[in-house]
C-alpha atoms as a PDB file:
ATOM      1  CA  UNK A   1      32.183  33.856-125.516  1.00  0.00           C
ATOM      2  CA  UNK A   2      30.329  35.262-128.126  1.00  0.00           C
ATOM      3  CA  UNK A   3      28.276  38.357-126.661  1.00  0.00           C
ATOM      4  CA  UNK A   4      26.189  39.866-129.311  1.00  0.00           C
ATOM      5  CA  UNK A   5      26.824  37.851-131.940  1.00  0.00           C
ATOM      6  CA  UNK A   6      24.200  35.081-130.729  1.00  0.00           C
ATOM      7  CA  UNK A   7      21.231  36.840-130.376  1.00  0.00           C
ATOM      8  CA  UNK A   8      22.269  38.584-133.872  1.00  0.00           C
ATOM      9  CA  UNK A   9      22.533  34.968-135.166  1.00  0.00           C
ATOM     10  CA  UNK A  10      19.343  34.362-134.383  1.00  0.00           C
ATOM     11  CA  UNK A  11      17.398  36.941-135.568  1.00  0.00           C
ATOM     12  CA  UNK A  12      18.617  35.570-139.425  1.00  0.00           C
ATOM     13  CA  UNK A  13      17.099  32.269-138.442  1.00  0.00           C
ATOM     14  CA  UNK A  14      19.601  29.978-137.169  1.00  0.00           C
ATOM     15  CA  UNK A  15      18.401  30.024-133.855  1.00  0.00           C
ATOM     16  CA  UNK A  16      15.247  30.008-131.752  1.00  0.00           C
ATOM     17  CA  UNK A  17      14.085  33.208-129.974  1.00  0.00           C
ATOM     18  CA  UNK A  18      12.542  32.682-126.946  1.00  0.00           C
ATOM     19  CA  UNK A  19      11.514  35.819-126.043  1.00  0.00           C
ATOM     20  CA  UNK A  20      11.387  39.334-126.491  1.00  0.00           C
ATOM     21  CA  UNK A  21      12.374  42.748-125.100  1.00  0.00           C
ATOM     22  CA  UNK A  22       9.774  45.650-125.319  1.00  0.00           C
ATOM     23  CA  UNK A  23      12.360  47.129-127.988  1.00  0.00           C
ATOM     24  CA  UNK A  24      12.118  44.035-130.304  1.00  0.00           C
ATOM     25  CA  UNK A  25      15.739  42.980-129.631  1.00  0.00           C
ATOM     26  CA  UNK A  26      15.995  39.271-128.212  1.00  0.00           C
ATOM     27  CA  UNK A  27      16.092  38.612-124.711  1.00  0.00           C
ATOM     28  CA  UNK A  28      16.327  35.084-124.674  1.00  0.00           C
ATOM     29  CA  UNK A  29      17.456  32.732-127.535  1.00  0.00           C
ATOM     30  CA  UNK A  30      18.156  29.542-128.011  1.00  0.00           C
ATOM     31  CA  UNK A  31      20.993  28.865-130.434  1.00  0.00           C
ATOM     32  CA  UNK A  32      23.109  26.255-131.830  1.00  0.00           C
ATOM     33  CA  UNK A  33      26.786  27.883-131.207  1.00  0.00           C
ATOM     34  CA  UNK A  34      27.933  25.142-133.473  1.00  0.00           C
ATOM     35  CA  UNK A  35      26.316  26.703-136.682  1.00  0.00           C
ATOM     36  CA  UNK A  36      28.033  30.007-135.829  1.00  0.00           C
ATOM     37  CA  UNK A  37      31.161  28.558-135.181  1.00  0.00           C
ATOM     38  CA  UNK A  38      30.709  27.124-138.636  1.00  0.00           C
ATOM     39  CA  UNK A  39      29.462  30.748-139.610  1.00  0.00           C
ATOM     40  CA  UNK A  40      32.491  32.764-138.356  1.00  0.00           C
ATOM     41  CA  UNK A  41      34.607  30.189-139.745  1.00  0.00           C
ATOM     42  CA  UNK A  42      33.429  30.962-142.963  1.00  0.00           C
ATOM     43  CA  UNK A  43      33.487  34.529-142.692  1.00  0.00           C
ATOM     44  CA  UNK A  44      36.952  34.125-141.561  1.00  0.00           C
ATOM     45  CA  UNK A  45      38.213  31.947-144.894  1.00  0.00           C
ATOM     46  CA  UNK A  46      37.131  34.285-147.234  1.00  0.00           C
ATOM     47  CA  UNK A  47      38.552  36.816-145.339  1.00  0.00           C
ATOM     48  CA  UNK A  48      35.612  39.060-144.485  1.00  0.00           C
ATOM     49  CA  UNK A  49      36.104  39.115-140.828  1.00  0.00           C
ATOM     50  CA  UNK A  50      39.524  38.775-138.323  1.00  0.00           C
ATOM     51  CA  UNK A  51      39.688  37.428-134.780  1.00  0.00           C
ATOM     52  CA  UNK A  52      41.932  39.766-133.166  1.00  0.00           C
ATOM     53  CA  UNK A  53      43.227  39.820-129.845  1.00  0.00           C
ATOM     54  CA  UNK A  54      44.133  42.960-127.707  1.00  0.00           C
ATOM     55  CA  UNK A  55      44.420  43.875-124.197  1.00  0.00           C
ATOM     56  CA  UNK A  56      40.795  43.210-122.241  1.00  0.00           C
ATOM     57  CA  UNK A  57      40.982  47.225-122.279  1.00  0.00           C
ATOM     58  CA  UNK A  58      44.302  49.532-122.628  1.00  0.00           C
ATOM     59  CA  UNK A  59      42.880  52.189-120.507  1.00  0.00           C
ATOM     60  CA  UNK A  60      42.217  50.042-117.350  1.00  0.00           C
ATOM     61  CA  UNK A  61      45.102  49.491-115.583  1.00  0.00           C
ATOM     62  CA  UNK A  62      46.231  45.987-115.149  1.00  0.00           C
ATOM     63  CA  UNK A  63      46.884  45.282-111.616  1.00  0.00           C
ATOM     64  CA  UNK A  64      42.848  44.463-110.627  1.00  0.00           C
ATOM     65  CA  UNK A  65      41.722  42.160-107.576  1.00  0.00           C
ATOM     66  CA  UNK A  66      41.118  39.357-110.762  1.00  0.00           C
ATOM     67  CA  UNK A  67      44.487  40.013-112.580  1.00  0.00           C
ATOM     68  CA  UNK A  68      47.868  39.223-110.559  1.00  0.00           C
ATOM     69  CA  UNK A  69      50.147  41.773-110.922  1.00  0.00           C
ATOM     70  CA  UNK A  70      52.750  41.572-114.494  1.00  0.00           C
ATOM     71  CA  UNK A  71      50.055  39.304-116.369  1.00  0.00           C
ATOM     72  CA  UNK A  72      48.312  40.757-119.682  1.00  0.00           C
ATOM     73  CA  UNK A  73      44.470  39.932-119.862  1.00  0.00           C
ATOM     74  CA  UNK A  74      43.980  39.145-123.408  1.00  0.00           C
ATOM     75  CA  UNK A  75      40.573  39.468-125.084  1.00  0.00           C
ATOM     76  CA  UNK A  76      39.519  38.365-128.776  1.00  0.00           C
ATOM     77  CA  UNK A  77      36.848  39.148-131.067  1.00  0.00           C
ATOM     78  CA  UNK A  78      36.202  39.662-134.463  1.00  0.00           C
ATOM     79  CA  UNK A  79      36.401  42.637-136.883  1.00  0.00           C
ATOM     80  CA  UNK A  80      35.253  43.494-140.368  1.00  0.00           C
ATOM     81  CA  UNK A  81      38.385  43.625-142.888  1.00  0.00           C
ATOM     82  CA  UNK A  82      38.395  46.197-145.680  1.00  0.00           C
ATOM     83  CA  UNK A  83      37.165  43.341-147.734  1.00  0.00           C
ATOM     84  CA  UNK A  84      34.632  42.313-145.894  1.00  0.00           C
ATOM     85  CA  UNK A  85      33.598  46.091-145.897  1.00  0.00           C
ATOM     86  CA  UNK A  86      33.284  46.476-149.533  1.00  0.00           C
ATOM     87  CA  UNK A  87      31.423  42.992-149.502  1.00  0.00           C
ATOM     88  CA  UNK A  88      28.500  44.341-147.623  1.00  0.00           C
ATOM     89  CA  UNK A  89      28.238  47.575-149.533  1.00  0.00           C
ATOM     90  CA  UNK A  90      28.400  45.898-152.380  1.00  0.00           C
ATOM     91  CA  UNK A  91      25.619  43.587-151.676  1.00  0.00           C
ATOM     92  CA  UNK A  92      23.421  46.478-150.105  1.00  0.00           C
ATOM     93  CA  UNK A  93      19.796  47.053-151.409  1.00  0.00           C
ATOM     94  CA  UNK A  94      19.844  50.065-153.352  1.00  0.00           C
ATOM     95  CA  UNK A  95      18.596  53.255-151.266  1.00  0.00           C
ATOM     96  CA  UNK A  96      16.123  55.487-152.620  1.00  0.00           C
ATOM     97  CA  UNK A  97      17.609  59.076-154.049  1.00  0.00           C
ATOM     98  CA  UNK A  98      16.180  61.950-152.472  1.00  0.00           C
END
């Protein structure tokens, strides 16, 4: 359910990687989904991130093999809200000037 956001989860620390790809991104991990439940949850109160929900994908068409025909495949996920935008710049280490 939650795609990218578990191995991202992990690499903060609240998880345990397993193992690694040659590109140092995780390729196995082993996470408690109940600490980023509490995490998104969170995010979600002080309104830094949105669970949306759209079509699985507007440009496929919607009569597939796994889809009857006149149903709408719904997907969700989360998005950053313009508050939640000027939270992380905000909070961003100072770059260097050049």
């Amino acid at each position: 359910m939650f795609g990218d956001l578990i191995p991202a989860h992990a690499t903060f620390g609240y998880g345990e990687i397993t193992e690694w790809n040659p590109d140092k991104t995780p390729k196995s991990v082993k996470a408690d989904e109940g600490a980023l439940l509490r995490c998104l949850d969170s995010l979600q109160a002080a309104q830094l991130v949105r669970l949306r929900y759209d079509l699985r994908n507007p440009l496929e068409p919607l009569i597939t093999p796994e889809i009857q025909p006149y149903s709408v495949a719904w997907t969700q996920y989360y998005s950053m809200t313009a508050r939640g935008y000027l939270f992380v710049t905000a909070c961003r280490a100072p770059q260097p000037k050049s």
